[in-house]
C-alpha atoms as a PDB file:
ATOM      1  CA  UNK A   1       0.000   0.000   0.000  1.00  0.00           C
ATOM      2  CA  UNK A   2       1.139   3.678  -0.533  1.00  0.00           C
ATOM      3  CA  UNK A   3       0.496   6.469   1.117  1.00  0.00           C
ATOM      4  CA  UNK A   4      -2.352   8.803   0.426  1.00  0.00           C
ATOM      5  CA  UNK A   5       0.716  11.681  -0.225  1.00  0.00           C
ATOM      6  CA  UNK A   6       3.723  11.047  -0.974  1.00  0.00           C
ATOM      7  CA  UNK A   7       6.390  14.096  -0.069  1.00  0.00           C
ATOM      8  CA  UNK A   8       9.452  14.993  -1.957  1.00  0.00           C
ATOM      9  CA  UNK A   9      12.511  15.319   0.204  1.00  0.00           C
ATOM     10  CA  UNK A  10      15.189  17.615  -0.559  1.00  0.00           C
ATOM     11  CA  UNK A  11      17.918  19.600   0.777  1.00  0.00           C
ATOM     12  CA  UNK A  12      18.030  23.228  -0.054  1.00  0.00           C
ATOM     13  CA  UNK A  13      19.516  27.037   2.477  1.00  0.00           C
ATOM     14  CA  UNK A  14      17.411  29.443   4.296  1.00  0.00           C
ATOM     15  CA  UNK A  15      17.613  32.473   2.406  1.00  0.00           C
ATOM     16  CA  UNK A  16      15.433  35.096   4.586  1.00  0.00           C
ATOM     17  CA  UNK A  17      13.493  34.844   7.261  1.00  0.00           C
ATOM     18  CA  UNK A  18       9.753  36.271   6.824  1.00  0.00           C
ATOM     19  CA  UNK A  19       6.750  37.185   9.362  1.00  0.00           C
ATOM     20  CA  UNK A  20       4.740  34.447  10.891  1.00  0.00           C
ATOM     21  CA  UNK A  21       7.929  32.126  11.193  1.00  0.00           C
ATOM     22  CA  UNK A  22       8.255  31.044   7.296  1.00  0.00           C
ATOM     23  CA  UNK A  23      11.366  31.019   5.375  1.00  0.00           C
ATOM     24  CA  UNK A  24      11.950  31.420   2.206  1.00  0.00           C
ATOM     25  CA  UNK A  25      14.697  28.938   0.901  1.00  0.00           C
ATOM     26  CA  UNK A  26      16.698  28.041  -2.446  1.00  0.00           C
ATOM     27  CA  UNK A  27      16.481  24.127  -3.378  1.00  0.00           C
ATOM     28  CA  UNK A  28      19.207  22.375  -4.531  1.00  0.00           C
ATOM     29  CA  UNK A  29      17.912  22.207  -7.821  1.00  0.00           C
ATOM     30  CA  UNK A  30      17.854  26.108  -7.753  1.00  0.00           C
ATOM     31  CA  UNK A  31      14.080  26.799  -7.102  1.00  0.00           C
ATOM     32  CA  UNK A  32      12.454  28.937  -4.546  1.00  0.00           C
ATOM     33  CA  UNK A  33       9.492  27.509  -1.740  1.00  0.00           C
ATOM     34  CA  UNK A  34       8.320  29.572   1.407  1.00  0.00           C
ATOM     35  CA  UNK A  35       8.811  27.119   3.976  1.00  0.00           C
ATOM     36  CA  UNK A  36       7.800  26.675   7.604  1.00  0.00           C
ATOM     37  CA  UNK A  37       9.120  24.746  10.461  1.00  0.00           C
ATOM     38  CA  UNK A  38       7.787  21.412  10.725  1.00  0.00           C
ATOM     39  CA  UNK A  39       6.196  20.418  14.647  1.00  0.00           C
ATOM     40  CA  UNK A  40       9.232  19.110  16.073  1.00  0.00           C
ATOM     41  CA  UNK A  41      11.692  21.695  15.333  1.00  0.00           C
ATOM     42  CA  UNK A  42       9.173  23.887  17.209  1.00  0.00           C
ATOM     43  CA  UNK A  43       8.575  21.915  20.270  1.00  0.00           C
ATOM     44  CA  UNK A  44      12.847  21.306  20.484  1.00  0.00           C
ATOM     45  CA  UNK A  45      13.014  24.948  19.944  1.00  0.00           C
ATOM     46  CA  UNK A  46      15.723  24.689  17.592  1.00  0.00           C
ATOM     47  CA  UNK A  47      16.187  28.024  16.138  1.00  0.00           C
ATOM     48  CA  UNK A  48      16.657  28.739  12.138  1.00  0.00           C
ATOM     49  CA  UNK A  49      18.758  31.132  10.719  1.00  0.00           C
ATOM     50  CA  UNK A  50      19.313  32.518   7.189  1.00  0.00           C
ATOM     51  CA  UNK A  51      22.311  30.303   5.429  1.00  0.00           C
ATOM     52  CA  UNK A  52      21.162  27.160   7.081  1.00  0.00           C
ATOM     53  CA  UNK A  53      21.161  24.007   5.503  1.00  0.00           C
ATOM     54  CA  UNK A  54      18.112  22.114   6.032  1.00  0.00           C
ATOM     55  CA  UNK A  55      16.082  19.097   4.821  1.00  0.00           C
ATOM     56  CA  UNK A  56      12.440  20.048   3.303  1.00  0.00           C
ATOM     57  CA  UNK A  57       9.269  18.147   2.780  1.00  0.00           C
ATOM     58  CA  UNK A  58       7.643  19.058  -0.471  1.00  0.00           C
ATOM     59  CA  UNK A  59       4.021  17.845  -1.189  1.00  0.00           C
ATOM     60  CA  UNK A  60       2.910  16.868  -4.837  1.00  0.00           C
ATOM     61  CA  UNK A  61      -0.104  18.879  -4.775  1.00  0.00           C
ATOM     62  CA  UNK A  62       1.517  22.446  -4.643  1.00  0.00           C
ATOM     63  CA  UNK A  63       5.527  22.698  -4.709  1.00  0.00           C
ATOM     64  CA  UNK A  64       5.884  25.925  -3.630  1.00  0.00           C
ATOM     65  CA  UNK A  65       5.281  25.024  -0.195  1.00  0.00           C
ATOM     66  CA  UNK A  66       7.489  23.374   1.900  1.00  0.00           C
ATOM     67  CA  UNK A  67       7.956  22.281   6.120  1.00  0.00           C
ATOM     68  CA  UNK A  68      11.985  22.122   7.299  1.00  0.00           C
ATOM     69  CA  UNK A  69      12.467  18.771   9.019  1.00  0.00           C
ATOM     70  CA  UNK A  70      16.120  19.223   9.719  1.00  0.00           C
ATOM     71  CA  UNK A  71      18.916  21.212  10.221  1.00  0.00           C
ATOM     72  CA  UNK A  72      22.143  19.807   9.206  1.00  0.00           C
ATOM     73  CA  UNK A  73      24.580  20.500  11.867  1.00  0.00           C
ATOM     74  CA  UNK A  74      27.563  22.234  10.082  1.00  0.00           C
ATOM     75  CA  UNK A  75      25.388  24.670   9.282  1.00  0.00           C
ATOM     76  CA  UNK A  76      24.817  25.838  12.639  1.00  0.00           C
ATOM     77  CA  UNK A  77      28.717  25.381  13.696  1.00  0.00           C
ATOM     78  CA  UNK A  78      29.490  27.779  11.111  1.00  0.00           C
ATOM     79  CA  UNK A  79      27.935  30.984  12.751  1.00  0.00           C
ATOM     80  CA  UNK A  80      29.622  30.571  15.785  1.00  0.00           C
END
């Protein structure tokens, strides 16, 4: 059985950080999504900043909305 939606994963960077806590990030493949942060990164309080790298969730009904699963870790070494 498959799922009722199936999400496109890919890695893409925080580019700026807009109202409402949404993002809007640059893909890997070079395209642009407003993103948000998905329910865990909220409840761990793990903060985003712009230049970020982080793992999105894209759905196949509209691609140019997206929910950040992860931050990769070297991204957050690199501001300190």
């Amino acid at each position: 059985m498959s799922k009722k939606e199936e999400l496109i994963e890919m890695d893409g960077v925080v580019e700026t950080l807009l109202p409402n806590a949404t993002f809007k990030c640059k893909l890997s493949n070079g395209h642009y999504v407003i993103a948000y942060s998905a329910g865990k990164i909220k409840k761990n309080r793990i903060r985003i900043l712009a230049g970020d790298k982080c793992k999105f969730e894209l759905s196949g009904y509209d691609i140019h909305k997206a929910r950040i699963v992860f931050r990769y870790w070297e991204a957050w070494r690199s501001h300190k």
